[in-house]
PDB file of N, CA and C in Angstrom:
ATOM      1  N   UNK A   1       7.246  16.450  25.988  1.00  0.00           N
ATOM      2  CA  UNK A   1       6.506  16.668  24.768  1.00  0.00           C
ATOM      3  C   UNK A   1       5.586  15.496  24.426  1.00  0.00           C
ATOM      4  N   UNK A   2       6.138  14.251  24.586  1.00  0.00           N
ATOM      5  CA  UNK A   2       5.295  13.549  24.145  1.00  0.00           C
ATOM      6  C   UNK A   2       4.077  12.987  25.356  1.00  0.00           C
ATOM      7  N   UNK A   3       4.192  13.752  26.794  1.00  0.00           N
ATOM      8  CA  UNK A   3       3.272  13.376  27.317  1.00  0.00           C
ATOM      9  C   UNK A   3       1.888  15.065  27.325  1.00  0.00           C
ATOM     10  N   UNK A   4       2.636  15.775  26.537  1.00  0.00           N
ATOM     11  CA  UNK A   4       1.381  16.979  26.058  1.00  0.00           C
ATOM     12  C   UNK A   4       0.978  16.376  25.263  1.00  0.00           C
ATOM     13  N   UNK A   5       1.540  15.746  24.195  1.00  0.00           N
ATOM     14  CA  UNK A   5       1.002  15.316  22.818  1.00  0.00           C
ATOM     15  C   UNK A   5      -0.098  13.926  23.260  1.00  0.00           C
ATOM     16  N   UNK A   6       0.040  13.147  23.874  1.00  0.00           N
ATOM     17  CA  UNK A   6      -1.262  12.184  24.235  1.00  0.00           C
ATOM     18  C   UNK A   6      -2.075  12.461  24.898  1.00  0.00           C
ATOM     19  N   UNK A   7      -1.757  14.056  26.196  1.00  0.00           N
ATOM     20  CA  UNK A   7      -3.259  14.304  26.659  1.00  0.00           C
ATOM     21  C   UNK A   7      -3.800  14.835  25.723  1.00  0.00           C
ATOM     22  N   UNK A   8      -3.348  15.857  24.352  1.00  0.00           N
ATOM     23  CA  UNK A   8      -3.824  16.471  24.041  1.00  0.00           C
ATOM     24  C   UNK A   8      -4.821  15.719  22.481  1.00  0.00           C
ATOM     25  N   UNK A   9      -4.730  14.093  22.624  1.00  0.00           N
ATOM     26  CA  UNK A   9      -4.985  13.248  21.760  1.00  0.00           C
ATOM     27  C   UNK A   9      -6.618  13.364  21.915  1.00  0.00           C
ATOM     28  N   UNK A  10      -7.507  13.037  20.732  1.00  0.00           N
ATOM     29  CA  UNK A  10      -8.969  13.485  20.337  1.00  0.00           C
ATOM     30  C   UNK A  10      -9.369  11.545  20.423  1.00  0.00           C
ATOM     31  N   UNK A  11      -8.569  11.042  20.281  1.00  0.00           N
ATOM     32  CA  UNK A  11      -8.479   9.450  20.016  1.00  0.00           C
ATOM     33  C   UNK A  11      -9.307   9.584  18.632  1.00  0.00           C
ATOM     34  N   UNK A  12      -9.249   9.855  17.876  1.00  0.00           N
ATOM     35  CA  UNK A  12     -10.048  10.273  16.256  1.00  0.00           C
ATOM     36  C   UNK A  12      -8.886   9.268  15.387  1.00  0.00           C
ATOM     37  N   UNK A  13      -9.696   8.892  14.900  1.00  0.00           N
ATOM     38  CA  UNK A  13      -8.625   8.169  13.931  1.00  0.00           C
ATOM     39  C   UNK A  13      -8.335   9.643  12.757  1.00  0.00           C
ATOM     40  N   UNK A  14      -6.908   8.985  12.064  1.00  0.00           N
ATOM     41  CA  UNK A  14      -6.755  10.188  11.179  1.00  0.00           C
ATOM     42  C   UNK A  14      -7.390  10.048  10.076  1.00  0.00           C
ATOM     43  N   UNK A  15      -7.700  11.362   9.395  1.00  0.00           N
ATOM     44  CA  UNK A  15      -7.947  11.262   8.022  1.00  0.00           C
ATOM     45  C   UNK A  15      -6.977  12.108   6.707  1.00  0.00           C
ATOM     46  N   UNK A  16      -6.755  11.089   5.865  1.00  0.00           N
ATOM     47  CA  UNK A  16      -5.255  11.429   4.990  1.00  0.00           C
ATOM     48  C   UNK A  16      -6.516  11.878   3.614  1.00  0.00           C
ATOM     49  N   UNK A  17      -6.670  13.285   3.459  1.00  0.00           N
ATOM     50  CA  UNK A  17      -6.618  13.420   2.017  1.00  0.00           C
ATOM     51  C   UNK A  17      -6.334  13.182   0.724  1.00  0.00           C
ATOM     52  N   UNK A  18      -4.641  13.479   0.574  1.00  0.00           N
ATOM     53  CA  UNK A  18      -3.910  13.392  -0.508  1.00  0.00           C
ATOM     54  C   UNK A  18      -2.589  12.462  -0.124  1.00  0.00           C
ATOM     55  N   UNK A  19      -1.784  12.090  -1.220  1.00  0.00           N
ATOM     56  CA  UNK A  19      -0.868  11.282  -0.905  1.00  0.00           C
ATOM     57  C   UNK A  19       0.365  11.873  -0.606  1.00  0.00           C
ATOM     58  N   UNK A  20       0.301  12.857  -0.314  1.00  0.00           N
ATOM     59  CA  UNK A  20       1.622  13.948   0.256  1.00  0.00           C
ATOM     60  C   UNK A  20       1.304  13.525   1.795  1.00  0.00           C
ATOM     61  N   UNK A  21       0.264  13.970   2.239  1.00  0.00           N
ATOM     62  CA  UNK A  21      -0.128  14.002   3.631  1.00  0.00           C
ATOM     63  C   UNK A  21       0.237  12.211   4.046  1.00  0.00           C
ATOM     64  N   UNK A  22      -0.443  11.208   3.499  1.00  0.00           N
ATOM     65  CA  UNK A  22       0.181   9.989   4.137  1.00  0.00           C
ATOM     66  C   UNK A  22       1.616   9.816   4.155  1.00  0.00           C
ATOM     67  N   UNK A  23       2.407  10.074   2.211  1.00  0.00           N
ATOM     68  CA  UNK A  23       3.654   9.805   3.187  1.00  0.00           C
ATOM     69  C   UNK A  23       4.320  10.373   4.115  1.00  0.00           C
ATOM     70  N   UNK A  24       4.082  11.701   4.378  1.00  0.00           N
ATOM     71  CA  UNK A  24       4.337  12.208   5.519  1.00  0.00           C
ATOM     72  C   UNK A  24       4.210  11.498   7.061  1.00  0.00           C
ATOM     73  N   UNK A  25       3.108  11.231   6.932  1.00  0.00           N
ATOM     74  CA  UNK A  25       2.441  10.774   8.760  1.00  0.00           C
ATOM     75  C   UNK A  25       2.613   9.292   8.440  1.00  0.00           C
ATOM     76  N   UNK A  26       2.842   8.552   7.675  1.00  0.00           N
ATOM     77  CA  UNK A  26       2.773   6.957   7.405  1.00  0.00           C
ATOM     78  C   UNK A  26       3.820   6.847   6.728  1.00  0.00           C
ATOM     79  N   UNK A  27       4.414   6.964   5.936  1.00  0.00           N
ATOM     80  CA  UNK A  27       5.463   6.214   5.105  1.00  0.00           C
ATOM     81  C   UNK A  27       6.928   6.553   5.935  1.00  0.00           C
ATOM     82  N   UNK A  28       7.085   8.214   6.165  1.00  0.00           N
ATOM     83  CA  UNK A  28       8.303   8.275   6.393  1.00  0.00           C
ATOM     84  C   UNK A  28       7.968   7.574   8.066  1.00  0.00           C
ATOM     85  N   UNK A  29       7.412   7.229   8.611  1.00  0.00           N
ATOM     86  CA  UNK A  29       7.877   6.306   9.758  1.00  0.00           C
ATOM     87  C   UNK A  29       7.786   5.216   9.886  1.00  0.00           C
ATOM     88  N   UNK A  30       7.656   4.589   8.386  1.00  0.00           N
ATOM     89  CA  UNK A  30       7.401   3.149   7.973  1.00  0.00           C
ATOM     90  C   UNK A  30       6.052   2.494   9.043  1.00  0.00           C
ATOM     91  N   UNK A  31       5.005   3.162   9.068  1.00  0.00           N
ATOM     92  CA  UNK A  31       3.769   2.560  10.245  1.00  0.00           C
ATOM     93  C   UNK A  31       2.681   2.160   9.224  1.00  0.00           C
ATOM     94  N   UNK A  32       3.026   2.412   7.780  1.00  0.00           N
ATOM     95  CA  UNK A  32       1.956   1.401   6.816  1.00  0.00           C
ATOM     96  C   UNK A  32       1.570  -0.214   7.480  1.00  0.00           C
ATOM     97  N   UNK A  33       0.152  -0.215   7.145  1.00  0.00           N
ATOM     98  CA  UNK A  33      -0.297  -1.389   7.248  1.00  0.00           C
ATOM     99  C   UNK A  33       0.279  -3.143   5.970  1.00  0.00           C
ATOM    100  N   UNK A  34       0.538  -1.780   5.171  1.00  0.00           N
ATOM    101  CA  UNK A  34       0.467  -2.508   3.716  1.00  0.00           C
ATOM    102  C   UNK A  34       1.329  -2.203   2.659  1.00  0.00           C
ATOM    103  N   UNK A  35       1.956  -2.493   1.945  1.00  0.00           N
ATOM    104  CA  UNK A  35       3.199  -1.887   1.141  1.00  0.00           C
ATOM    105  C   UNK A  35       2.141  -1.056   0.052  1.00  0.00           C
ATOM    106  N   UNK A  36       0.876  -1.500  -0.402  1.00  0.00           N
ATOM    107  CA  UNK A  36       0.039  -0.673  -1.244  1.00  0.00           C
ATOM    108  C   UNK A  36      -0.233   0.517  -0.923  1.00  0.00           C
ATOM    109  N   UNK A  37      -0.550   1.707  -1.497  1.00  0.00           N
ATOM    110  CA  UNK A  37      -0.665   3.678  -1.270  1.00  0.00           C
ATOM    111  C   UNK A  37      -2.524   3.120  -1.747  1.00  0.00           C
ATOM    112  N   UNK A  38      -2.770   3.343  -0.476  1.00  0.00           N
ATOM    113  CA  UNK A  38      -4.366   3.260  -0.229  1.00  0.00           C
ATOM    114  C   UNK A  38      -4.635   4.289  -1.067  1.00  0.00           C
ATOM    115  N   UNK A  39      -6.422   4.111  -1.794  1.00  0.00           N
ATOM    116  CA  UNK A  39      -7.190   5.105  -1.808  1.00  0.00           C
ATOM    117  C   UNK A  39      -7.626   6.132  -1.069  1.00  0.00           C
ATOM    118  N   UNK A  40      -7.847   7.413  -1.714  1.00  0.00           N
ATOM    119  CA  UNK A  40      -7.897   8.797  -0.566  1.00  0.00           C
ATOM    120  C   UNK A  40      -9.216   9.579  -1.110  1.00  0.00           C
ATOM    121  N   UNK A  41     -10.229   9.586   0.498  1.00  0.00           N
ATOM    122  CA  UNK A  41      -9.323   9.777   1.553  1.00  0.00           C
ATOM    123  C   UNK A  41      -8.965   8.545   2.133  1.00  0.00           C
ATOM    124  N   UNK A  42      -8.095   8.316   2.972  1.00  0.00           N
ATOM    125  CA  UNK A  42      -7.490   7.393   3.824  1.00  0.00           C
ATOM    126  C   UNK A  42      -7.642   7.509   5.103  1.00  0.00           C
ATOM    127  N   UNK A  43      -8.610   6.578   6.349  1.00  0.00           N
ATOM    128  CA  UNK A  43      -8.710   6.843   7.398  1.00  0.00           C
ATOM    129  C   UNK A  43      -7.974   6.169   7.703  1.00  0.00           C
ATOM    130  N   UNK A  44      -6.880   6.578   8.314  1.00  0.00           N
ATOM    131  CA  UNK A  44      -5.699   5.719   9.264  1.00  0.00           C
ATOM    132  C   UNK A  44      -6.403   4.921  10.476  1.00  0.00           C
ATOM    133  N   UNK A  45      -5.855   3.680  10.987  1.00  0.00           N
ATOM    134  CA  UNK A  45      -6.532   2.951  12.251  1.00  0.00           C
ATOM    135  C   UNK A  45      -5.609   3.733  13.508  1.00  0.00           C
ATOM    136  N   UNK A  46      -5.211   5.132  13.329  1.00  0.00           N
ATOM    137  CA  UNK A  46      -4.390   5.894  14.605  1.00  0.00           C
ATOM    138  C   UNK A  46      -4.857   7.032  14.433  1.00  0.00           C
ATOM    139  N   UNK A  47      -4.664   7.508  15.565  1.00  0.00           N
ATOM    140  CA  UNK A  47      -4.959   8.935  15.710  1.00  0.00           C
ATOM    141  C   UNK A  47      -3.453   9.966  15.184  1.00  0.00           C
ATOM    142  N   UNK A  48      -3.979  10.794  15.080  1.00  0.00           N
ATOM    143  CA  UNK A  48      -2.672  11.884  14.543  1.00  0.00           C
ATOM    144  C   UNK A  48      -1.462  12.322  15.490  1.00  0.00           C
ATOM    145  N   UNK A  49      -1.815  11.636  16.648  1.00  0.00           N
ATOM    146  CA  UNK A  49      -0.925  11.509  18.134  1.00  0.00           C
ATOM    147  C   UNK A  49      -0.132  10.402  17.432  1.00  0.00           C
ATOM    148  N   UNK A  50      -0.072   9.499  16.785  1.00  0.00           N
ATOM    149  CA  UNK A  50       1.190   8.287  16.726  1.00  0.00           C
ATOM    150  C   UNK A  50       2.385   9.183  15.736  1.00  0.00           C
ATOM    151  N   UNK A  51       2.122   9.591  14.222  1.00  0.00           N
ATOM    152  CA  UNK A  51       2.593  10.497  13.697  1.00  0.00           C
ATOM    153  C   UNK A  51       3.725  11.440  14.564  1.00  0.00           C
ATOM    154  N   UNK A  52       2.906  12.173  15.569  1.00  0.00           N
ATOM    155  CA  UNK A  52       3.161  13.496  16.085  1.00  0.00           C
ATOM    156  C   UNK A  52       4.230  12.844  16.924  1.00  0.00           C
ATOM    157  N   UNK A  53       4.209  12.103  17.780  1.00  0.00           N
ATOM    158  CA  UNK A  53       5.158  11.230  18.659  1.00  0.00           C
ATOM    159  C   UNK A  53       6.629  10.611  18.121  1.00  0.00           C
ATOM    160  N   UNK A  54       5.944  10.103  16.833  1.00  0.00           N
ATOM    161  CA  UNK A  54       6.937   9.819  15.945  1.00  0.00           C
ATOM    162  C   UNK A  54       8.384  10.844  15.459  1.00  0.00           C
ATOM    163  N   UNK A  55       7.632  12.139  15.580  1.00  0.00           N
ATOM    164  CA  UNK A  55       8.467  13.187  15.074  1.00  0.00           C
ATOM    165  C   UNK A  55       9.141  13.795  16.171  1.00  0.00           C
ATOM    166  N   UNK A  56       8.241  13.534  17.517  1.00  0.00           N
ATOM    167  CA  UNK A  56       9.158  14.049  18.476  1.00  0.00           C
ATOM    168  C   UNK A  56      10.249  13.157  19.150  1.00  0.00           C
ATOM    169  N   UNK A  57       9.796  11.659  18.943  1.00  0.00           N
ATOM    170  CA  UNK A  57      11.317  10.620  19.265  1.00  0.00           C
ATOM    171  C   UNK A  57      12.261  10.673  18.062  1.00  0.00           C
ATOM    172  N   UNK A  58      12.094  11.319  17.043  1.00  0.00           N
ATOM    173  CA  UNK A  58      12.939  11.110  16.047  1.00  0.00           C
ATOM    174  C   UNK A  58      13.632  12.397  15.994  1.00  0.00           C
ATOM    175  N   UNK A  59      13.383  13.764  16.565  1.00  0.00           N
ATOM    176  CA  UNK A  59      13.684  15.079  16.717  1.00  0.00           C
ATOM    177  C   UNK A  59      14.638  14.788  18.294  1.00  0.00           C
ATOM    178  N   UNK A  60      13.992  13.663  19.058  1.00  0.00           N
ATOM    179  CA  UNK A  60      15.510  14.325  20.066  1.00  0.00           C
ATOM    180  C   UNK A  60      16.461  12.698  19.724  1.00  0.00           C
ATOM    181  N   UNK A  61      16.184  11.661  19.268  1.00  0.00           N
ATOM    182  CA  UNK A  61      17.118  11.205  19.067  1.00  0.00           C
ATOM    183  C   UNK A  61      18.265  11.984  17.748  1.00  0.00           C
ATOM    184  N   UNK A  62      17.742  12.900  17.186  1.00  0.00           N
ATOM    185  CA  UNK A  62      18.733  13.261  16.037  1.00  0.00           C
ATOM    186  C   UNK A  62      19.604  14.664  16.951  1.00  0.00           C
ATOM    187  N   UNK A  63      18.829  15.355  17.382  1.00  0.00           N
ATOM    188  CA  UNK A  63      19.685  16.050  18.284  1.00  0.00           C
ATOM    189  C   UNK A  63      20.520  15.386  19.598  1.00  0.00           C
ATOM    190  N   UNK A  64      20.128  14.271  19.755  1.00  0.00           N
ATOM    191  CA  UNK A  64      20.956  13.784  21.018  1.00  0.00           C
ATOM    192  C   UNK A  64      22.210  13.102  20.038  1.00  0.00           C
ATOM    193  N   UNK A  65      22.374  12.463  19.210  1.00  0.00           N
ATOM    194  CA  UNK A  65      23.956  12.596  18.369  1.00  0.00           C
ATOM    195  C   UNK A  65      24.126  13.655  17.634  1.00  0.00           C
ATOM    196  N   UNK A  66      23.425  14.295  17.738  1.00  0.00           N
ATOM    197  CA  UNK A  66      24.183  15.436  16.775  1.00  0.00           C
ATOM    198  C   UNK A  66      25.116  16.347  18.417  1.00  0.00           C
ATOM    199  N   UNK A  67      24.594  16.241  19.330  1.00  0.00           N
ATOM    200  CA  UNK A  67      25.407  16.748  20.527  1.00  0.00           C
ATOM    201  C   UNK A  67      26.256  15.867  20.971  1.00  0.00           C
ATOM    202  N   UNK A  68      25.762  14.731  20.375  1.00  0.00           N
ATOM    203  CA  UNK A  68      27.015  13.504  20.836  1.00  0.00           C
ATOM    204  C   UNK A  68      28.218  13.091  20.464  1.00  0.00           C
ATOM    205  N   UNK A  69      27.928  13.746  18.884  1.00  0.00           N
ATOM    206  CA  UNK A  69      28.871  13.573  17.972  1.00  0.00           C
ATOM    207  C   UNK A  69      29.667  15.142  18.139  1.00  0.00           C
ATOM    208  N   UNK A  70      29.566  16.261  18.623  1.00  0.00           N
ATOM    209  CA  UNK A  70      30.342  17.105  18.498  1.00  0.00           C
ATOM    210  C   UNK A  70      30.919  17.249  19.569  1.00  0.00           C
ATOM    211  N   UNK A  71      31.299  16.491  21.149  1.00  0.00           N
ATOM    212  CA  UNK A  71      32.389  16.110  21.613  1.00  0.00           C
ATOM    213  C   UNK A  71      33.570  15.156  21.069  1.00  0.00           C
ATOM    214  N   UNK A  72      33.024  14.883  19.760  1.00  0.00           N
ATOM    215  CA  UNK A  72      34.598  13.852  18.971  1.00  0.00           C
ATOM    216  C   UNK A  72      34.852  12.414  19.429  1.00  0.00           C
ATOM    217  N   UNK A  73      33.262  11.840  20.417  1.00  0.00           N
ATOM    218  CA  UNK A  73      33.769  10.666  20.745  1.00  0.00           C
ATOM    219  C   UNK A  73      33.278   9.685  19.686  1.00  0.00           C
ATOM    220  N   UNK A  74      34.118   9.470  18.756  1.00  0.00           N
ATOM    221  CA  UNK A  74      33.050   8.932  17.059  1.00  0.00           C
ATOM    222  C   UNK A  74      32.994   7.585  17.568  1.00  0.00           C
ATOM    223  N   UNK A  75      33.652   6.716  18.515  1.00  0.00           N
ATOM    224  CA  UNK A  75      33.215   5.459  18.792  1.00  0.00           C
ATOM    225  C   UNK A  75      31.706   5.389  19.451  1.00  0.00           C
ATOM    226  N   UNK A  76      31.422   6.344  20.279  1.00  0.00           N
ATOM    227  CA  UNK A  76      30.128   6.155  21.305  1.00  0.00           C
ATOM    228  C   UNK A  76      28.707   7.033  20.081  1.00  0.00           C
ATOM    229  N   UNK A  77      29.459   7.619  19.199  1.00  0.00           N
ATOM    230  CA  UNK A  77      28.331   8.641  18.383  1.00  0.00           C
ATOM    231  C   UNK A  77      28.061   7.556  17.496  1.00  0.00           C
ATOM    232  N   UNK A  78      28.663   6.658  16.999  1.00  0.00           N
ATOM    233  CA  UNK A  78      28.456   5.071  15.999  1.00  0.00           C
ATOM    234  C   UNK A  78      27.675   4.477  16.524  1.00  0.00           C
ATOM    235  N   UNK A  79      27.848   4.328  17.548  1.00  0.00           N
ATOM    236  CA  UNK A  79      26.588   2.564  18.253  1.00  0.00           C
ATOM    237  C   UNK A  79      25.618   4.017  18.681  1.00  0.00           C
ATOM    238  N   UNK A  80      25.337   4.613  19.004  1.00  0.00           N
ATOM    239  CA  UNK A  80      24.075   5.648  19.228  1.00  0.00           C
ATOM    240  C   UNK A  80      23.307   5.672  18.294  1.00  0.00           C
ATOM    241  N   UNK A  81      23.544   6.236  16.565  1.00  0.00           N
ATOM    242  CA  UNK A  81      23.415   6.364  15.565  1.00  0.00           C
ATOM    243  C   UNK A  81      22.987   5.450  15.227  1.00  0.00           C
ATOM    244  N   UNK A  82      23.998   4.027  15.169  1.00  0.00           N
ATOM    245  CA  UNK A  82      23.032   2.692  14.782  1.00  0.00           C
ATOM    246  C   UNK A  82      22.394   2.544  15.591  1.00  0.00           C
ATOM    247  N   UNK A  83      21.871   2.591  16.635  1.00  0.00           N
ATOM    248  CA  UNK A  83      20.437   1.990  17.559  1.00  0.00           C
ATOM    249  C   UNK A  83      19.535   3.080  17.255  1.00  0.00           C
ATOM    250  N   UNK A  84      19.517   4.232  17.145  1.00  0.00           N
ATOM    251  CA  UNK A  84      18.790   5.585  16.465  1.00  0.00           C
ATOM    252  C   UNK A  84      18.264   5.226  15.232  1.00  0.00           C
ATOM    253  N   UNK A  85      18.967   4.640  14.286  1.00  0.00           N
ATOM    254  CA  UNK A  85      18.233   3.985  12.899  1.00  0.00           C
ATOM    255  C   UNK A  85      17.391   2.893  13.222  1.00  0.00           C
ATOM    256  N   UNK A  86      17.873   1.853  14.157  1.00  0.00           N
ATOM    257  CA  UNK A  86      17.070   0.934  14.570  1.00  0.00           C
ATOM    258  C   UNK A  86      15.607   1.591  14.924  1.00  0.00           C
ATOM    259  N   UNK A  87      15.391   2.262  15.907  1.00  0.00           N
ATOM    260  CA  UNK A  87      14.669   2.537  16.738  1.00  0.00           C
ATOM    261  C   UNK A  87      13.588   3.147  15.311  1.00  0.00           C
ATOM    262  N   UNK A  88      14.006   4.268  14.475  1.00  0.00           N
ATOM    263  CA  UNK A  88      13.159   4.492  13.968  1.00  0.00           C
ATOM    264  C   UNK A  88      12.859   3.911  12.819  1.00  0.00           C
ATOM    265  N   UNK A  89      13.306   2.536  12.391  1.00  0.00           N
ATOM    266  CA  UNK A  89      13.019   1.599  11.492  1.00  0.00           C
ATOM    267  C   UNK A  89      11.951   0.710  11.911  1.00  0.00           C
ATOM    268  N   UNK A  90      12.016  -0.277  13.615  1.00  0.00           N
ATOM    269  CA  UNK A  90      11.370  -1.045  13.555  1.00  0.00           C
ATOM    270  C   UNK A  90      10.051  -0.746  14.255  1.00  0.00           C
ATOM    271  N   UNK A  91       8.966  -1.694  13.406  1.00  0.00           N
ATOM    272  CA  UNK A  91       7.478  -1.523  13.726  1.00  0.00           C
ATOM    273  C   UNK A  91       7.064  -2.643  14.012  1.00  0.00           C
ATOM    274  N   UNK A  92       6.248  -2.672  15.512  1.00  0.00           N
ATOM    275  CA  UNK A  92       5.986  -3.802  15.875  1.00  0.00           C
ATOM    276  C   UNK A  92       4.325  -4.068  15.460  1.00  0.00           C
TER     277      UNK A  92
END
């Protein structure tokens, strides 16, 4: 998925209308530049491919413990889970 999702990239930077639409594609993956809610519209410095990517590493890491966790091994579904929060917390 995520190698359809970058051929299928315009390299366009995005453009955010309203402030529903940024926190959507920017806030909930913490990829703000700035703790301030820019003026809109808002041209993001990414294309709508970083967003989209975002949702698909965060869609199979949540299904990969949610299958991990229903074999009952709650020690190995814990350290998964915490590196899964990691992963979609930090922004380099």
């Amino acid at each position: 998925l995520i190698a359809e999702a970058v051929a299928a990239d315009k390299f366009e930077q995005m453009l955010m209308k309203k402030e529903y639409e940024y926190s959507m594609n920017v806030l909930s993956f913490q990829i703000q530049t700035s703790d301030i809610i820019p003026a809109f519209p808002y041209v993001a410095p990414f294309s709508s491919t970083v967003p989209d990517c975002c949702r698909i590493v965060r869609s199979f890491i949540e299904d990969s413990v949610s299958f991990m966790s229903y074999g009952g091994q709650l020690e190995f579904y814990e350290v998964v889970k915490k590196y899964s929060v990691r992963s979609l917390v930090r922004v380099n």
